[in-house]
Protein backbone atom coordinates (compact mmCIF):
# COMPACT_ATOMS: atom_id res chain seq x y z
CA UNK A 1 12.34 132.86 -10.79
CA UNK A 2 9.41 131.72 -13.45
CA UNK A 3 9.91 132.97 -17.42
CA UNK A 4 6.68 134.77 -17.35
CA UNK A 5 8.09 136.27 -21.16
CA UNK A 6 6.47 132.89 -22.20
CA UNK A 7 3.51 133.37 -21.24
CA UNK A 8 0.57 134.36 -23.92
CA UNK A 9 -2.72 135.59 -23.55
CA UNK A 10 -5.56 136.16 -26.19
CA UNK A 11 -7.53 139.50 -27.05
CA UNK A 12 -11.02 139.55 -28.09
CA UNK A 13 -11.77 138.90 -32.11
CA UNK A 14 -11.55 141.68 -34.33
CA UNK A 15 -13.49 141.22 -37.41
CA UNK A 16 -13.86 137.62 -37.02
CA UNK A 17 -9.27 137.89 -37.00
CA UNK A 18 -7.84 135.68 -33.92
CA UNK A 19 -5.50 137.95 -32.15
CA UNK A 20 -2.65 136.66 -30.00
CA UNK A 21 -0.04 138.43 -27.79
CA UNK A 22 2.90 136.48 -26.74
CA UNK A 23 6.24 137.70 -25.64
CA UNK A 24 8.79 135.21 -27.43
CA UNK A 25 9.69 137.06 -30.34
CA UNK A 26 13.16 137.24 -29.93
CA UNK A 27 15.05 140.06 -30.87
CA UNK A 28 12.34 142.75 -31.34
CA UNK A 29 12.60 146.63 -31.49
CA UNK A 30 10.03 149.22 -31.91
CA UNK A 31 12.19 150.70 -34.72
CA UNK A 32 13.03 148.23 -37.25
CA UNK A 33 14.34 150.72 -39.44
CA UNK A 34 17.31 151.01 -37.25
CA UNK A 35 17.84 146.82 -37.44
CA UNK A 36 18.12 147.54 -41.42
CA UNK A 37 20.30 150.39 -41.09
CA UNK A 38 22.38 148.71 -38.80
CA UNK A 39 22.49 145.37 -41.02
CA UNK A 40 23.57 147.97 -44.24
CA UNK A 41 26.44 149.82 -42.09
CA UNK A 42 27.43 146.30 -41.24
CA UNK A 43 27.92 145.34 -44.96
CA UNK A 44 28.94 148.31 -46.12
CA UNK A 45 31.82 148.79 -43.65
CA UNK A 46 31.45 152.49 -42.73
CA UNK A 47 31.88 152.59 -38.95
CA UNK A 48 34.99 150.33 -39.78
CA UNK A 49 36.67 152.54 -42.45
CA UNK A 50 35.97 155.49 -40.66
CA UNK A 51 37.53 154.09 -37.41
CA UNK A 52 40.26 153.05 -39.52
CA UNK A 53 41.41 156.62 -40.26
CA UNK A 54 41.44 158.12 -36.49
CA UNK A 55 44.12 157.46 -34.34
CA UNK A 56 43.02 156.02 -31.10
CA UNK A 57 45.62 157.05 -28.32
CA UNK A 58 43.77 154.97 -25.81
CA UNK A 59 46.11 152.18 -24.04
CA UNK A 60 44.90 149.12 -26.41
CA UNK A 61 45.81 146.72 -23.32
CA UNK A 62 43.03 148.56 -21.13
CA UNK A 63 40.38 148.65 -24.18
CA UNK A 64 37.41 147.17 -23.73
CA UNK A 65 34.81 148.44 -26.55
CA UNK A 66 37.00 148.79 -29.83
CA UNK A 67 36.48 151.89 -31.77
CA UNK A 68 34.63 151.03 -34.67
CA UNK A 69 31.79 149.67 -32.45
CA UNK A 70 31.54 153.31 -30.45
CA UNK A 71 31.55 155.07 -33.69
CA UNK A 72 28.46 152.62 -34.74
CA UNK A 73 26.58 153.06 -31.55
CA UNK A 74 27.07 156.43 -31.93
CA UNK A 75 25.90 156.82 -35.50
CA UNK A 76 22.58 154.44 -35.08
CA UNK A 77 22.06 156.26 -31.94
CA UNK A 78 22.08 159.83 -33.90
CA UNK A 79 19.74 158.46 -36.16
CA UNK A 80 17.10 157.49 -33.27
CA UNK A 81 17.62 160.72 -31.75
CA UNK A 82 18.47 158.95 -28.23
CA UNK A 83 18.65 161.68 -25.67
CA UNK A 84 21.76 160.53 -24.02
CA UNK A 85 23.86 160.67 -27.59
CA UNK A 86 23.24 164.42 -28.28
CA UNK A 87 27.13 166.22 -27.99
């Protein structure tokens, strides 16, 4: 199957400006806010403290996502307001 994401096309001149549209950006988001909130919980530890003081009775041999991670996808999801991470 051909990479079409490499592809890029050109858009008419605005005020004399060049515009370009390609679609090797990398890791993009339409909410980089979340990217620097996610960078300072990172740093600062939270989701890893926090999951440090609840006891997780799950079978640790059978664990696949650890609990600090769930606790952080949780939390940035709250803060987008994702539909499917309402209680």
């Amino acid at each position: 199957m051909a990479d079409d994401s490499l592809l890029g096309f050109s858009f008419p001149a605005i005020c004399r400006k060049k515009m370009t549209a390609a679609f090797d950006g990398g890791r993009l988001t339409s909410d980089g806010g979340v990217l620097l909130l996610a960078q300072a919980e990172r740093q600062l530890g939270i989701a890893e403290r926090l999951a440090a003081c609840i006891c997780d009775p799950r079978d640790q041999s059978r664990v696949v996502h650890d609990l600090d991670d769930i606790l952080r996808a949780r939390m940035l999801g709250s803060v987008l307001a994702e539909g499917g991470m309402t209680p």
